[in-house]
C-alpha atoms as a PDB file:
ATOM      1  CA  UNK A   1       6.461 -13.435 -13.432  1.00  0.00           C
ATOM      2  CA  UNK A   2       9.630 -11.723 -12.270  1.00  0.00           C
ATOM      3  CA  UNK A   3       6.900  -8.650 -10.210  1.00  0.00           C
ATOM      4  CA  UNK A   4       5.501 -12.342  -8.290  1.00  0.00           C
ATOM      5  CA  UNK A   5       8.978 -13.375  -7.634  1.00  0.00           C
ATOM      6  CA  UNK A   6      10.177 -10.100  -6.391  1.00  0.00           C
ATOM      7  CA  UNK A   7       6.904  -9.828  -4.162  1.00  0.00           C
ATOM      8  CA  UNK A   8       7.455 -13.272  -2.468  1.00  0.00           C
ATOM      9  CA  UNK A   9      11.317 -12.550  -1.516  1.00  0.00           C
ATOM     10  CA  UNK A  10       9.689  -8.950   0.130  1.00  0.00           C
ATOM     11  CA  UNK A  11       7.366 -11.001   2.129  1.00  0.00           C
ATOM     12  CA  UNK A  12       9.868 -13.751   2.914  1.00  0.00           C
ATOM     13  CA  UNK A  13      11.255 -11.698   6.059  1.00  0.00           C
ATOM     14  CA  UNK A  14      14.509 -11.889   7.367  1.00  0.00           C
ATOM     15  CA  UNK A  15      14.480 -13.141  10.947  1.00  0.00           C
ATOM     16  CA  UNK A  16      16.687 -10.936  13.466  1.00  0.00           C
ATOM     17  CA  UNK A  17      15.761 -12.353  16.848  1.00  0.00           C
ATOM     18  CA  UNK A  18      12.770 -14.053  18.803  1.00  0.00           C
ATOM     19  CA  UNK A  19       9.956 -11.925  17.440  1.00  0.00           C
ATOM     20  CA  UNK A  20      11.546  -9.604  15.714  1.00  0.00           C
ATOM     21  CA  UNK A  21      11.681  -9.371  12.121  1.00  0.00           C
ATOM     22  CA  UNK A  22      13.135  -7.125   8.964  1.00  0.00           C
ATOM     23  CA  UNK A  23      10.850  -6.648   5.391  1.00  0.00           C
ATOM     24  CA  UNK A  24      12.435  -4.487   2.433  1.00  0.00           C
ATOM     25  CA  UNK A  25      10.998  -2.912  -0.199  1.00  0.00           C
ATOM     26  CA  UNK A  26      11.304  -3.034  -3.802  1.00  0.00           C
ATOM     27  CA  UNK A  27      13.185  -0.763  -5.257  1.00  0.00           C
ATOM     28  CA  UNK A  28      10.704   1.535  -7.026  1.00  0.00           C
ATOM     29  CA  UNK A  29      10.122   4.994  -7.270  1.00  0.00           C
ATOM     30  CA  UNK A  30       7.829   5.755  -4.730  1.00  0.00           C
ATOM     31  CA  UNK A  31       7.212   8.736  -2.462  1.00  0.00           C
ATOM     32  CA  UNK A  32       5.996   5.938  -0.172  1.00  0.00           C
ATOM     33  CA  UNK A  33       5.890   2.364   0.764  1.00  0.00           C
ATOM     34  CA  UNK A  34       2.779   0.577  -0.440  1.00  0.00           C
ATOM     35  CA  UNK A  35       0.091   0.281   2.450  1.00  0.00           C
ATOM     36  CA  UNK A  36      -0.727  -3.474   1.047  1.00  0.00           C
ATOM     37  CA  UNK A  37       2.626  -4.345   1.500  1.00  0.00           C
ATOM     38  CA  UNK A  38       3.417  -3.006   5.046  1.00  0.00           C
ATOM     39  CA  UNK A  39      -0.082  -4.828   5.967  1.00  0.00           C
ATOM     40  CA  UNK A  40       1.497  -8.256   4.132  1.00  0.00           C
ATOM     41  CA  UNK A  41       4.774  -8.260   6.029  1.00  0.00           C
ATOM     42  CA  UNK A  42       2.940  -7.430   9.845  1.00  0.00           C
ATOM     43  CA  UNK A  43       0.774 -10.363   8.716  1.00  0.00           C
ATOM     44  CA  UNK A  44       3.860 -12.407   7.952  1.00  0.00           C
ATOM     45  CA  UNK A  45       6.079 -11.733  10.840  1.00  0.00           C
ATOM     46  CA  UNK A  46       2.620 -12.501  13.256  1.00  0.00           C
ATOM     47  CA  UNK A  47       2.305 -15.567  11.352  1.00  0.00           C
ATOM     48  CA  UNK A  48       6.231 -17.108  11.603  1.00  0.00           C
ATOM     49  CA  UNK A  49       4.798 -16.745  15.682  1.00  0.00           C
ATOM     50  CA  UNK A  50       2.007 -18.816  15.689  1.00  0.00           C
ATOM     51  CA  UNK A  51       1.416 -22.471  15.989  1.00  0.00           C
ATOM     52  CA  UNK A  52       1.294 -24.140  12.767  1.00  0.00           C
ATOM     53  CA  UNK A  53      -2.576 -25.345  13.007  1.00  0.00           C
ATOM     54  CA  UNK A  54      -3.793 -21.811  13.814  1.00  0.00           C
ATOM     55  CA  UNK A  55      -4.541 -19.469  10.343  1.00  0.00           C
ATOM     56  CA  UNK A  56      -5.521 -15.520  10.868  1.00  0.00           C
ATOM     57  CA  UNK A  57      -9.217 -15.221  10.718  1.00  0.00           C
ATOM     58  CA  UNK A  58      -8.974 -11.417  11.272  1.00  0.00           C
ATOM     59  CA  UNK A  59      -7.235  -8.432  11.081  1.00  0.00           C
ATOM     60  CA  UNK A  60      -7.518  -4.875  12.060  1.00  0.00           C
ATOM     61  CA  UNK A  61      -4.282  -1.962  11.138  1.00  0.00           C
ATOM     62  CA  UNK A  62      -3.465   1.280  11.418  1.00  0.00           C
ATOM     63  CA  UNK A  63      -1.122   3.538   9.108  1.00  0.00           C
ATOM     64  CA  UNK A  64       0.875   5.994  11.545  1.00  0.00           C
ATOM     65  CA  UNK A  65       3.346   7.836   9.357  1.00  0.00           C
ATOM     66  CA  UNK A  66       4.040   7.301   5.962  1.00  0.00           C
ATOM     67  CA  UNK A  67       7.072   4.299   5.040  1.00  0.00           C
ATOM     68  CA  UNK A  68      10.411   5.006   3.384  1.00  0.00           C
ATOM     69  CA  UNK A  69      10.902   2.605   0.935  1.00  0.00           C
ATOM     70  CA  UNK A  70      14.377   3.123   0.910  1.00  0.00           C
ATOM     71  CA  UNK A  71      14.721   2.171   4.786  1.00  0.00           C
ATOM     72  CA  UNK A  72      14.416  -1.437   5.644  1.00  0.00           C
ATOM     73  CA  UNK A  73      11.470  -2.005   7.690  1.00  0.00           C
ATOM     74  CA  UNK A  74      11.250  -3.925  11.345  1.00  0.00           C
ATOM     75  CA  UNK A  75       8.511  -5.665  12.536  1.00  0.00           C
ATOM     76  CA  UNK A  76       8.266  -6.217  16.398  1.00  0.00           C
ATOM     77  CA  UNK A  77       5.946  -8.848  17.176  1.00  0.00           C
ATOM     78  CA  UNK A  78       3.986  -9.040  20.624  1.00  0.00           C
ATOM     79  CA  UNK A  79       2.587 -12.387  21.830  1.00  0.00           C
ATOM     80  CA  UNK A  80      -0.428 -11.400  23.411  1.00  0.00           C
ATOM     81  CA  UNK A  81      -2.545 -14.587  23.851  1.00  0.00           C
ATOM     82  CA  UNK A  82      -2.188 -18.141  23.255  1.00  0.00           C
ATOM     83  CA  UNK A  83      -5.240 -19.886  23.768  1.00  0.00           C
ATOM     84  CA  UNK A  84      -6.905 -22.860  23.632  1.00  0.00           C
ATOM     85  CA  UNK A  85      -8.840 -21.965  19.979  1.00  0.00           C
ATOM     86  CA  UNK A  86      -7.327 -18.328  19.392  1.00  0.00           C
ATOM     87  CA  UNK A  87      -3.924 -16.707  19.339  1.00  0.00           C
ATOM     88  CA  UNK A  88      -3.492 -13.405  19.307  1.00  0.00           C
ATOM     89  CA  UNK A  89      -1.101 -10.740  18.216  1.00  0.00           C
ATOM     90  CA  UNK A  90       0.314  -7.396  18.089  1.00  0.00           C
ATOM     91  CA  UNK A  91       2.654  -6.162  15.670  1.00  0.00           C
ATOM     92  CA  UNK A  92       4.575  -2.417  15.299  1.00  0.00           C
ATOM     93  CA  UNK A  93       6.328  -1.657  12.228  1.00  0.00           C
ATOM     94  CA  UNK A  94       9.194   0.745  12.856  1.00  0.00           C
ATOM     95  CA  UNK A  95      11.008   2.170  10.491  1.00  0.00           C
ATOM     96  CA  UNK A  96      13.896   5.257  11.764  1.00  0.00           C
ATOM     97  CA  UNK A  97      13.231   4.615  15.673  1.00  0.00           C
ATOM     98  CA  UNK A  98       9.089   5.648  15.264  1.00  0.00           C
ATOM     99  CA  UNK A  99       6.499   3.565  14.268  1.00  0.00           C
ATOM    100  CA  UNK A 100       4.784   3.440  11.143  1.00  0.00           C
ATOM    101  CA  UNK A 101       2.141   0.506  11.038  1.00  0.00           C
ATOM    102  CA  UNK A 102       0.262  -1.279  14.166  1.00  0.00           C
ATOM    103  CA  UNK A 103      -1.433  -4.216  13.376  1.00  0.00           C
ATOM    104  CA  UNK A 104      -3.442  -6.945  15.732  1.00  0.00           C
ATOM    105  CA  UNK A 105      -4.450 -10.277  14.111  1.00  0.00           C
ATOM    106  CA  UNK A 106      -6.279 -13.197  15.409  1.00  0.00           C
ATOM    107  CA  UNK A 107      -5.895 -16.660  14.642  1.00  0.00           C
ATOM    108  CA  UNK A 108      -8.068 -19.652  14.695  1.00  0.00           C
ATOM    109  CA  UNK A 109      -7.441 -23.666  14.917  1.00  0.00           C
ATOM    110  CA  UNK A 110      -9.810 -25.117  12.143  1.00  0.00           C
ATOM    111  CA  UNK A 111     -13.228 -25.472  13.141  1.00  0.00           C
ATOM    112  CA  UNK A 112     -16.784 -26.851  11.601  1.00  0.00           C
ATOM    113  CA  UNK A 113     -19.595 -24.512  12.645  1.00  0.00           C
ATOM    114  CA  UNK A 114     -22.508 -22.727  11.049  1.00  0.00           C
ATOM    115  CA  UNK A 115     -22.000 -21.734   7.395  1.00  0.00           C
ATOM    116  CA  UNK A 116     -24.082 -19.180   5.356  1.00  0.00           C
ATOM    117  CA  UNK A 117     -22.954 -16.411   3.131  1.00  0.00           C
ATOM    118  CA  UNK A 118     -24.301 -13.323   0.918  1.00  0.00           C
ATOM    119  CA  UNK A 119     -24.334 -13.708  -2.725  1.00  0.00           C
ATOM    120  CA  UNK A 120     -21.709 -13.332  -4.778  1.00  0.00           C
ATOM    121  CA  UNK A 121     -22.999 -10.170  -7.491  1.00  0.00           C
ATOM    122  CA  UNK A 122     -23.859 -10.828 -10.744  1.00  0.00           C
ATOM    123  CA  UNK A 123     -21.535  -9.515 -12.877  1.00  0.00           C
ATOM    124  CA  UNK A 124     -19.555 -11.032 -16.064  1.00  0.00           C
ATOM    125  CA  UNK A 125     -16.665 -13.690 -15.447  1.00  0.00           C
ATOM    126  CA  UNK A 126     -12.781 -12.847 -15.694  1.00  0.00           C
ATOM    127  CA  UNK A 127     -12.770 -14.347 -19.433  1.00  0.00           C
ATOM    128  CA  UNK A 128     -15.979 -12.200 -20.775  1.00  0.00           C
ATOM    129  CA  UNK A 129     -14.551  -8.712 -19.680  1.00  0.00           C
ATOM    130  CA  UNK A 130     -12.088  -6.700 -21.643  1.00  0.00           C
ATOM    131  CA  UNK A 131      -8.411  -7.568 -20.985  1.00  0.00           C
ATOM    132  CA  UNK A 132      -4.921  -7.598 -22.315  1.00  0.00           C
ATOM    133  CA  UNK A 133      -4.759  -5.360 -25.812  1.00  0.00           C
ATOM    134  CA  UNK A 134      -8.258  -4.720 -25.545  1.00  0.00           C
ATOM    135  CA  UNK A 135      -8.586  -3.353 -21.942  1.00  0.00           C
ATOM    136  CA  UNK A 136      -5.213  -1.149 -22.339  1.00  0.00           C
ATOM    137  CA  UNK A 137      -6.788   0.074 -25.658  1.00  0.00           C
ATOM    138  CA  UNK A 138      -9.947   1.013 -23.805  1.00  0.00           C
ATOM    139  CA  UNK A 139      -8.278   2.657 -21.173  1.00  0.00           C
ATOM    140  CA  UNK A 140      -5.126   3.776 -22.437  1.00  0.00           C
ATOM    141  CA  UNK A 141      -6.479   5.613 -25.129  1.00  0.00           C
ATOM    142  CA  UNK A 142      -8.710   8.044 -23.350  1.00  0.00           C
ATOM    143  CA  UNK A 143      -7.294   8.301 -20.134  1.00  0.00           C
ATOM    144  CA  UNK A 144      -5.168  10.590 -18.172  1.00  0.00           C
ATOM    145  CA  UNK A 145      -1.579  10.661 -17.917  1.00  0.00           C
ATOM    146  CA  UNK A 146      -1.237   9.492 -14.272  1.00  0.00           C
ATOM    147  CA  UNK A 147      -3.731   6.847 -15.036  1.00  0.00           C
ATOM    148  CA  UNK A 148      -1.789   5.681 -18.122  1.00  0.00           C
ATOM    149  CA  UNK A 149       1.692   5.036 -15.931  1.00  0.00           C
ATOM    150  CA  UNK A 150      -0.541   3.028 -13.172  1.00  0.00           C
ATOM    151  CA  UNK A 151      -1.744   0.751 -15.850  1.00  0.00           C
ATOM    152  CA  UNK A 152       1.300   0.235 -17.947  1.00  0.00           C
ATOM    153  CA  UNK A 153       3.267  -0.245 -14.080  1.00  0.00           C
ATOM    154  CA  UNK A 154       4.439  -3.879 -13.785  1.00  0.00           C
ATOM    155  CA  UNK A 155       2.832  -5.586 -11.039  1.00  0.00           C
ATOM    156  CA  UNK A 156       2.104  -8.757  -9.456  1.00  0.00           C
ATOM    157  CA  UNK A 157      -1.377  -9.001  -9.475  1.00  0.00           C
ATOM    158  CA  UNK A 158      -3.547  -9.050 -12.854  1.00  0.00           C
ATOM    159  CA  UNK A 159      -6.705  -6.836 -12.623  1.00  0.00           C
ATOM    160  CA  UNK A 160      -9.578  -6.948 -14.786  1.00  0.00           C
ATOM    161  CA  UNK A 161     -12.422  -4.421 -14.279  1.00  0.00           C
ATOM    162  CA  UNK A 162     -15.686  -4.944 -14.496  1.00  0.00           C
ATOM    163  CA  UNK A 163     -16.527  -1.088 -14.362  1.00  0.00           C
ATOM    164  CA  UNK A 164     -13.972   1.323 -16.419  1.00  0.00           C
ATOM    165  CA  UNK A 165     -16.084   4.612 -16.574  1.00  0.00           C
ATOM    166  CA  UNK A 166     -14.387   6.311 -13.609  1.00  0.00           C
ATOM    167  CA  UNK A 167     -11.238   5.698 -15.214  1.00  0.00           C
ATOM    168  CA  UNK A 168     -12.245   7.491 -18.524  1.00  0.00           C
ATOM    169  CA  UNK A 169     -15.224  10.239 -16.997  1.00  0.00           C
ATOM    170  CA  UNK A 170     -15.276  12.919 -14.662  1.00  0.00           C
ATOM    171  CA  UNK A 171     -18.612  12.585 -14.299  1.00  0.00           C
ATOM    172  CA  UNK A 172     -20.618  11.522 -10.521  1.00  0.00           C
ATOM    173  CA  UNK A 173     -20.499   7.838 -10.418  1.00  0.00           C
ATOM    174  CA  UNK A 174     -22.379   5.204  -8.345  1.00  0.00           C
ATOM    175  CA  UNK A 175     -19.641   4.632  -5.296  1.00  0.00           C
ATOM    176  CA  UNK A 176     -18.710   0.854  -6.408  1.00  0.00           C
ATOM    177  CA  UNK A 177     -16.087  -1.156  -8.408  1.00  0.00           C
ATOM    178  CA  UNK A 178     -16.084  -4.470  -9.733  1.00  0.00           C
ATOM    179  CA  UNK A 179     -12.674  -6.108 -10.923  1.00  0.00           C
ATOM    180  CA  UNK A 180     -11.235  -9.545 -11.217  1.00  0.00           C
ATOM    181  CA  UNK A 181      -7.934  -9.732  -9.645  1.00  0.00           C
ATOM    182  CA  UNK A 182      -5.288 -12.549  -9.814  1.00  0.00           C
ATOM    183  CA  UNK A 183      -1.589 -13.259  -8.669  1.00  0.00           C
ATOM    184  CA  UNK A 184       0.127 -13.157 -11.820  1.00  0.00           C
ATOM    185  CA  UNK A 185       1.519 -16.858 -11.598  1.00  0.00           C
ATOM    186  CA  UNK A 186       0.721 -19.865  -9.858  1.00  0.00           C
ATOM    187  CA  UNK A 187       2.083 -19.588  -5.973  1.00  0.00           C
ATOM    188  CA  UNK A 188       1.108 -23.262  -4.311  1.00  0.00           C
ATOM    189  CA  UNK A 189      -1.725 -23.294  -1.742  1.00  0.00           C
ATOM    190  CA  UNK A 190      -0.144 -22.531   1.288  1.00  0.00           C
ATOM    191  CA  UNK A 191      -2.697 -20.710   3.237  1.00  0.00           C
ATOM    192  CA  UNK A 192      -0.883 -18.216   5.402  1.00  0.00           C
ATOM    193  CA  UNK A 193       1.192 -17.382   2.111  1.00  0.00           C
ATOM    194  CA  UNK A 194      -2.106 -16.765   0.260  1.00  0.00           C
ATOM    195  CA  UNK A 195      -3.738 -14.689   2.614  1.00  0.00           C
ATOM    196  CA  UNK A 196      -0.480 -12.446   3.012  1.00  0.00           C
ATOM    197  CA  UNK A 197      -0.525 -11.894  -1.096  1.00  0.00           C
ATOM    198  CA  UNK A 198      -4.659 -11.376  -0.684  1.00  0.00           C
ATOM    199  CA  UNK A 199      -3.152  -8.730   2.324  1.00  0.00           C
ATOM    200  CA  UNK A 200      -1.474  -7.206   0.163  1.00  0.00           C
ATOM    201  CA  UNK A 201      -3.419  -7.324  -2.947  1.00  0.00           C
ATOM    202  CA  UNK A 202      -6.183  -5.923  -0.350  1.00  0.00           C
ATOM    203  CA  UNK A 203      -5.312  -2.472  -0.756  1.00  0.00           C
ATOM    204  CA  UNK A 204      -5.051  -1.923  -4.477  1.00  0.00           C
ATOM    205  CA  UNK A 205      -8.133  -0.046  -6.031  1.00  0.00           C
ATOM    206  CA  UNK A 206      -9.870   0.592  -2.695  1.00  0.00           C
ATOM    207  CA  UNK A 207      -9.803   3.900  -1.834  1.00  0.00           C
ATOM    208  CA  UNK A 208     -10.474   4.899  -5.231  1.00  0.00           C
ATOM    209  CA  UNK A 209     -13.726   3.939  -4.689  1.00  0.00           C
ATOM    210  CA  UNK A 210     -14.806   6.364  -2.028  1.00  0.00           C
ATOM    211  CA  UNK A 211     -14.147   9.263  -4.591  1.00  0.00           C
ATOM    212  CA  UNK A 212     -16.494   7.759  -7.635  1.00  0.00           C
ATOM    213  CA  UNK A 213     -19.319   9.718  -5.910  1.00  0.00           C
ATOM    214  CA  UNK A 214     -17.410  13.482  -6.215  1.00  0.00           C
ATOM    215  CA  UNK A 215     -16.173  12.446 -10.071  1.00  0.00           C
ATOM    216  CA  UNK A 216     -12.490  12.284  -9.148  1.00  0.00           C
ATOM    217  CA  UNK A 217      -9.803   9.323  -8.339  1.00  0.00           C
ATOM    218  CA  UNK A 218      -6.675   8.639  -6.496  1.00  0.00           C
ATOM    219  CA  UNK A 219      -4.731   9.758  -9.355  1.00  0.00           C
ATOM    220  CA  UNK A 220      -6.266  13.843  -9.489  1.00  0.00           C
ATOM    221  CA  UNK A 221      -3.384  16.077  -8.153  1.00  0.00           C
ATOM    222  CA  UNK A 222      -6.748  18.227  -6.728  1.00  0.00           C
ATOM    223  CA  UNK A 223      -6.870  15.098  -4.347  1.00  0.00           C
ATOM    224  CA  UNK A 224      -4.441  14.262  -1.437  1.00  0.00           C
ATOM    225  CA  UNK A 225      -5.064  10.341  -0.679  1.00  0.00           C
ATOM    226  CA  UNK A 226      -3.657   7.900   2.027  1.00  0.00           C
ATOM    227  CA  UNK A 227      -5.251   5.267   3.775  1.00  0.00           C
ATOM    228  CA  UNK A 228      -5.860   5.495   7.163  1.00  0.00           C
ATOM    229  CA  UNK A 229      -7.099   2.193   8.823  1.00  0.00           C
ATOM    230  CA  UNK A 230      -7.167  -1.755   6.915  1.00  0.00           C
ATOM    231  CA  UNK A 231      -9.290  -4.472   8.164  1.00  0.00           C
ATOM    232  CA  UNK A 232      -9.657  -8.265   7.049  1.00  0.00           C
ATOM    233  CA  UNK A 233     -11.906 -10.913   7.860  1.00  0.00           C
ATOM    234  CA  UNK A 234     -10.816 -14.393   5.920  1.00  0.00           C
ATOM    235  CA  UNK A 235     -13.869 -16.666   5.768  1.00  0.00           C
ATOM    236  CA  UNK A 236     -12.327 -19.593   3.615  1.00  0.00           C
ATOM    237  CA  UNK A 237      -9.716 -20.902   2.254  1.00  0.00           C
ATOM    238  CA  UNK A 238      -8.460 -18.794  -0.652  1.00  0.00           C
ATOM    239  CA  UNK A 239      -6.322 -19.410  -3.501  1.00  0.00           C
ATOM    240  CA  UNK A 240      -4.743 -16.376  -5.290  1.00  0.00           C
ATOM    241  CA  UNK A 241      -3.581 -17.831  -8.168  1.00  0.00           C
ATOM    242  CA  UNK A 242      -7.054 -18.234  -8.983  1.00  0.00           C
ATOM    243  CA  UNK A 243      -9.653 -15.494 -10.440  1.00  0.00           C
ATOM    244  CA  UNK A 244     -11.034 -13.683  -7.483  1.00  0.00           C
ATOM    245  CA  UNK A 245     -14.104 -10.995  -7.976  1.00  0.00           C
ATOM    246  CA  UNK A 246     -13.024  -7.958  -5.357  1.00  0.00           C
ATOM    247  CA  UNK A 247     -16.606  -6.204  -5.244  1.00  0.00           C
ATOM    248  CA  UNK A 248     -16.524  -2.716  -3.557  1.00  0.00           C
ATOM    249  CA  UNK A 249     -18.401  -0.074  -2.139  1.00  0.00           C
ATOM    250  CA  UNK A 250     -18.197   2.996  -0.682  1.00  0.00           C
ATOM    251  CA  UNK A 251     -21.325   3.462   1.832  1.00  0.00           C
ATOM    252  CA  UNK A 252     -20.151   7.203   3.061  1.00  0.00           C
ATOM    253  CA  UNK A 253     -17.443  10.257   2.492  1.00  0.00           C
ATOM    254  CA  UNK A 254     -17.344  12.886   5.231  1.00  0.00           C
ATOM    255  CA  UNK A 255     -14.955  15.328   7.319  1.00  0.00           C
ATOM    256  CA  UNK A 256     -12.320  14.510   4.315  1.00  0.00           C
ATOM    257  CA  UNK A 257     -12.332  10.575   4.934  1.00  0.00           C
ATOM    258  CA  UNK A 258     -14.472   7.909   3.044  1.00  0.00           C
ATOM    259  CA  UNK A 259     -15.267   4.561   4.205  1.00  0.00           C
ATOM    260  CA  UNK A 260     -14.948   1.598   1.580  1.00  0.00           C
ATOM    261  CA  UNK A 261     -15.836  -1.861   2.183  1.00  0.00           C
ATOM    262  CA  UNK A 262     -14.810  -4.714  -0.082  1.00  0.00           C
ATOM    263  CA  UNK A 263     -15.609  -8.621  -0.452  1.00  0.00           C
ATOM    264  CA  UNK A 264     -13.367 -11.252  -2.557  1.00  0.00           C
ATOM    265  CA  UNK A 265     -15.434 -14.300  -4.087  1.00  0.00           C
ATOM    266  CA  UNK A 266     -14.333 -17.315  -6.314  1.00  0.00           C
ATOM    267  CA  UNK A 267     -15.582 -17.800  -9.532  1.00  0.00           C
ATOM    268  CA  UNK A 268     -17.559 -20.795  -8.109  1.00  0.00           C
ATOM    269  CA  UNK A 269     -19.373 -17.690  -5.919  1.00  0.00           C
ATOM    270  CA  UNK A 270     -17.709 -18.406  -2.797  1.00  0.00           C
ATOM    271  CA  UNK A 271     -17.245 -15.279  -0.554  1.00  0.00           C
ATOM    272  CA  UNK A 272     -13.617 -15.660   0.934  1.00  0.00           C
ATOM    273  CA  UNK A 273     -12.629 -12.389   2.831  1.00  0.00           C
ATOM    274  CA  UNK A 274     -14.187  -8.937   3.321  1.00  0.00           C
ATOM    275  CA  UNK A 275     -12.312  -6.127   3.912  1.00  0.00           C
ATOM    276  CA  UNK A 276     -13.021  -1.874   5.158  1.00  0.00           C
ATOM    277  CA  UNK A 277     -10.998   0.541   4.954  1.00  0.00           C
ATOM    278  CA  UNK A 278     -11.067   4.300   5.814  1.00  0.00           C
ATOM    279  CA  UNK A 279      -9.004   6.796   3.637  1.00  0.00           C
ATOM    280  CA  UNK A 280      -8.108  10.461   3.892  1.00  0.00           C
ATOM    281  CA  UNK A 281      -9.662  11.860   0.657  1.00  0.00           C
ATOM    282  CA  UNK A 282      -8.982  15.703   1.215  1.00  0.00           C
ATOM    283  CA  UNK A 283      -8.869  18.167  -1.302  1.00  0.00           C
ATOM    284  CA  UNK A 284      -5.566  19.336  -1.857  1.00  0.00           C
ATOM    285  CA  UNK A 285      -5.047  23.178  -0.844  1.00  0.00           C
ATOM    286  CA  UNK A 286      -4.035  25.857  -3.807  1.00  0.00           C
END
């Protein structure tokens, strides 16, 4: 409860001047600020700019430099387009005079049109998967160190896997990951806040999957990790606070980035967003 609240007062920015906005971080101990979270607050500072019957429909980012988290962060907001159906906008994140994070988002009045989707995989449901005592037993047990203090990290969004062998195997895995993910309490159904937390939630787990092919994860010190590049595409209406399957896959790893592509479906089967990343996955130099 009190990781949800301190995530919604971090995306609540602080208004400075006509488009310009400030974000903070939460006070963690972090090398870096949280990709998801620089990607939630550009979302949020394009969205307190946009009419209020338009809703982002897309998204495409870049990570420039890494953030401080001890630095407030300002986000400068560029009005490119206002149209008659789509709005569009640019925003910079800047933290000490350079920027950090560009962003451009698109939004969309709310239209009928053709409607088709890919299935939803068939995996178990968020209740039928180990959780709680049982999934910290399976994984907490066996697993590494740096894996143990992600896990036991408190956190505003409840995961369930699907998968756990790459947590628990060095062994050469199939590139994908299954996992339920929630917001850990019930946030209303505001649907620019919701797609901010599902920006932000986003980039949790992702990369990792690009290195299930070599037998290694985010958390091996033989790996040097950062994303590169985040984009979204929100199909429906989504509601956090509800069980959400994120199903990802890594289709290629080459010239020390990998490629991972994810979608987020409702229980009910309903595919809401897909998102791709690319990630610097380099082996670390002795």
């Amino acid at each position: 409860m009190e990781a949800v609240t301190k995530l919604l007062e971090i995306l609540d920015l602080e208004t400075l001047e006509t488009n310009l906005f400030r974000g903070a971080s939460p006070h963690e101990a972090r090398q870096r600020v949280f990709g998801g979270q620089v990607v939630a607050q550009a979302l949020v500072a394009a969205q307190r700019t946009v009419p209020a019957d338009r809703f982002c429909h897309s998204l495409h980012s870049y990570f420039l430099r890494g953030g401080d988290p001890a630095a407030p962060i300002i986000y400068d907001v560029d009005r490119i387009r206002d149209g008659g159906s789509f709005t569009t906008r640019r925003v910079v994140a800047i933290q000490h005079g350079q920027p950090i994070f560009l962003l451009s988002a698109s939004f969309q009045i709310v239209e009928e049109g053709f409607d088709h989707q890919i299935d939803m995989p068939d995996v178990p449901g968020p209740d039928d998967v180990p959780h709680g005592e049982a999934l910290n037993e399976r994984i907490l047990r066996h697993a590494p160190a740096a894996v143990k203090a992600y896990w036991q990290r408190p956190r505003p969004i409840e995961f369930r896997p699907v998968l756990l062998d790459h947590y628990l195997t060095e062994d050469r895995l199939e590139p994908i990951q299954r996992i339920w993910v929630r917001c850990g309490r019930e946030i209303g159904d505001d649907p620019n806040l919701n797609a901010a937390v599902l920006a932000y939630l986003s980039d949790m787990t992702l990369l990792d999957t690009s290195l299930f092919a070599h037998g290694l994860s985010v958390f091996d010190a033989r790996v040097q990790a950062a994303s590169l590049d985040h984009s979204m595409w929100f199909h429906r209406r989504v509601r956090v606070s509800d069980w959400l399957l994120y199903a990802q896959d890594s289709p290629s790893s080459s010239g020390g980035r990998g490629l991972t592509r994810g979608s987020f479906h409702t229980r009910e089967g309903a595919l809401v967003a897909s998102v791709a990343q690319e990630g610097l996955i380099r082996p670390r130099s002795r």
